[in-house]
C-alpha atoms as a PDB file:
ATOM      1  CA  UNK A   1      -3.323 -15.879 178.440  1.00  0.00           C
ATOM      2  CA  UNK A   2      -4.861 -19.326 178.429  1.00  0.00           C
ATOM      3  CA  UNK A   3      -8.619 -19.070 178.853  1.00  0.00           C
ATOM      4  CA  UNK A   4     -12.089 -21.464 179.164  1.00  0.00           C
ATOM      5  CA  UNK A   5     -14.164 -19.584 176.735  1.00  0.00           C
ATOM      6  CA  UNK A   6     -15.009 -22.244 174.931  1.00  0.00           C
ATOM      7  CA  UNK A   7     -15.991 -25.035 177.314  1.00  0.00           C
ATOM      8  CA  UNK A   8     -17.979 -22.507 179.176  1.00  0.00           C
ATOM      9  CA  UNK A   9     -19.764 -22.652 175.848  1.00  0.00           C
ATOM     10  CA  UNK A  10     -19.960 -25.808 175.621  1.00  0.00           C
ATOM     11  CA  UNK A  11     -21.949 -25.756 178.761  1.00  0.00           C
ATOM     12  CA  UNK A  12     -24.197 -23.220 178.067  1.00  0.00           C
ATOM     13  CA  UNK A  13     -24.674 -24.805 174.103  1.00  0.00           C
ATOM     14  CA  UNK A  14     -24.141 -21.324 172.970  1.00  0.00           C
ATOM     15  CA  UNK A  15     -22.227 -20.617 169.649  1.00  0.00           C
ATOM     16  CA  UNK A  16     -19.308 -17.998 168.980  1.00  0.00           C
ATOM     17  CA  UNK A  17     -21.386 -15.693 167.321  1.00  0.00           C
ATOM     18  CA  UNK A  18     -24.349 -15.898 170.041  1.00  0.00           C
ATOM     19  CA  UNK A  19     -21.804 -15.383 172.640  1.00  0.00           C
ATOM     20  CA  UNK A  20     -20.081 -12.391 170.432  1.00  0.00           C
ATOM     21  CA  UNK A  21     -24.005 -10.700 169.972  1.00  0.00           C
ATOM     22  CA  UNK A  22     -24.471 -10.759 173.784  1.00  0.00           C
ATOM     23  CA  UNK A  23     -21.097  -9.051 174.568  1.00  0.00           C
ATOM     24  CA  UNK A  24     -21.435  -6.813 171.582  1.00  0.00           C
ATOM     25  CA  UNK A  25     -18.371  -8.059 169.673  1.00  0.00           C
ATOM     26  CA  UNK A  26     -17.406  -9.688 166.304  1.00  0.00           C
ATOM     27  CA  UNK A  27     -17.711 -13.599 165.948  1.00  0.00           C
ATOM     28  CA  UNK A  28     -14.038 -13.247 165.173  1.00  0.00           C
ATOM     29  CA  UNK A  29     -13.200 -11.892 168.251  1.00  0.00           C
ATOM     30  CA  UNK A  30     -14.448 -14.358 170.522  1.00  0.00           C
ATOM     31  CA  UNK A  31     -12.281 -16.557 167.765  1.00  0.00           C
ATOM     32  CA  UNK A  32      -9.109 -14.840 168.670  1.00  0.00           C
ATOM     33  CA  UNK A  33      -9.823 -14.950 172.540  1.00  0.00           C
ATOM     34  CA  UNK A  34     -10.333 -18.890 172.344  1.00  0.00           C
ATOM     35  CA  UNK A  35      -7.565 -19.094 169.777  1.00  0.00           C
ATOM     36  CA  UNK A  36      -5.490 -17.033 172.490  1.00  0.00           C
ATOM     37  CA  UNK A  37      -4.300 -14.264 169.702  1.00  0.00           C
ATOM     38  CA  UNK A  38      -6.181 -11.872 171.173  1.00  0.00           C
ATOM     39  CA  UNK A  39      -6.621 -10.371 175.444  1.00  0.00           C
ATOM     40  CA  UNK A  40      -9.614  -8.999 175.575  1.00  0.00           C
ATOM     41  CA  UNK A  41      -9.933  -5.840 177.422  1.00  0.00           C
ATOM     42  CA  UNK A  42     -10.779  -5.909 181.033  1.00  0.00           C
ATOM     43  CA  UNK A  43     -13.834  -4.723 180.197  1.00  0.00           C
ATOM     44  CA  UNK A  44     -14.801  -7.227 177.390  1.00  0.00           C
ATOM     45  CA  UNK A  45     -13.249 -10.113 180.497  1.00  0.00           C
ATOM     46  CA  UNK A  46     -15.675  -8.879 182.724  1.00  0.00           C
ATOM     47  CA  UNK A  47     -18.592  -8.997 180.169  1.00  0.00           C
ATOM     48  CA  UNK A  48     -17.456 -12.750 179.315  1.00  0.00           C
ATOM     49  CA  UNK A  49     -17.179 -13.581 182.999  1.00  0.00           C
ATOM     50  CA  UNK A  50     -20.658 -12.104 183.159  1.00  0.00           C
ATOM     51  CA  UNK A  51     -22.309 -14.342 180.747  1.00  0.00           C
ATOM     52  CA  UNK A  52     -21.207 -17.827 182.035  1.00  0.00           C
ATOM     53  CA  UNK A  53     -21.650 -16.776 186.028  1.00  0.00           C
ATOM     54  CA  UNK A  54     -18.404 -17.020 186.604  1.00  0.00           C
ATOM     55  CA  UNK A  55     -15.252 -14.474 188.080  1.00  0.00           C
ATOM     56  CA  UNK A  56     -12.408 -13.488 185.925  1.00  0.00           C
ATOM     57  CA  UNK A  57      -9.917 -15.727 187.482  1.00  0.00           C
ATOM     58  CA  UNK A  58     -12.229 -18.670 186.301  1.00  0.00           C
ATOM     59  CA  UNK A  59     -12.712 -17.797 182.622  1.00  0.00           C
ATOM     60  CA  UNK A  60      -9.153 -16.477 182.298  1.00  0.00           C
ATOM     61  CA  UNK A  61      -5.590 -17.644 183.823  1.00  0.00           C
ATOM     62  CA  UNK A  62      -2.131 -15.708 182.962  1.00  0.00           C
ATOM     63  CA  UNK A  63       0.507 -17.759 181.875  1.00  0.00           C
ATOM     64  CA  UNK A  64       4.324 -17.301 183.007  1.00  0.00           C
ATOM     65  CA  UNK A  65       5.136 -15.167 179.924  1.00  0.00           C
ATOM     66  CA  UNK A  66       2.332 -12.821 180.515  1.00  0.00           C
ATOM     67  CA  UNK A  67       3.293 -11.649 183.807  1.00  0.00           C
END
């Protein structure tokens, strides 16, 4: 699952571990989401989304192996 997590960052000038306190996860989560080793939960996607103003589709984007 490709994602934009961290040029939505970039945008905002927030860092991994301010984005990881306001969606009440580990710095090295949001590392393994941008590093795409880790899917967040829907849940945790909809948090994300949440933060930069943004849908799901926008932040995140399947890939053809993940369907």
């Amino acid at each position: 699952m490709k994602n934009r997590i961290r040029i939505e960052r970039a945008i905002l000038n927030i860092t991994q571990a301010e984005l990881a306190d306001r969606v009440q996860v580990s710095r090295q989560t949001i590392n393994a989401i941008e590093a795409e080793k880790y899917s967040p939960s829907l849940a945790l996607g909809l948090k994300i989304a949440r933060i930069f103003n943004k849908s799901v589709d926008e932040i995140f984007e399947l890939e053809e192996g993940d369907l």
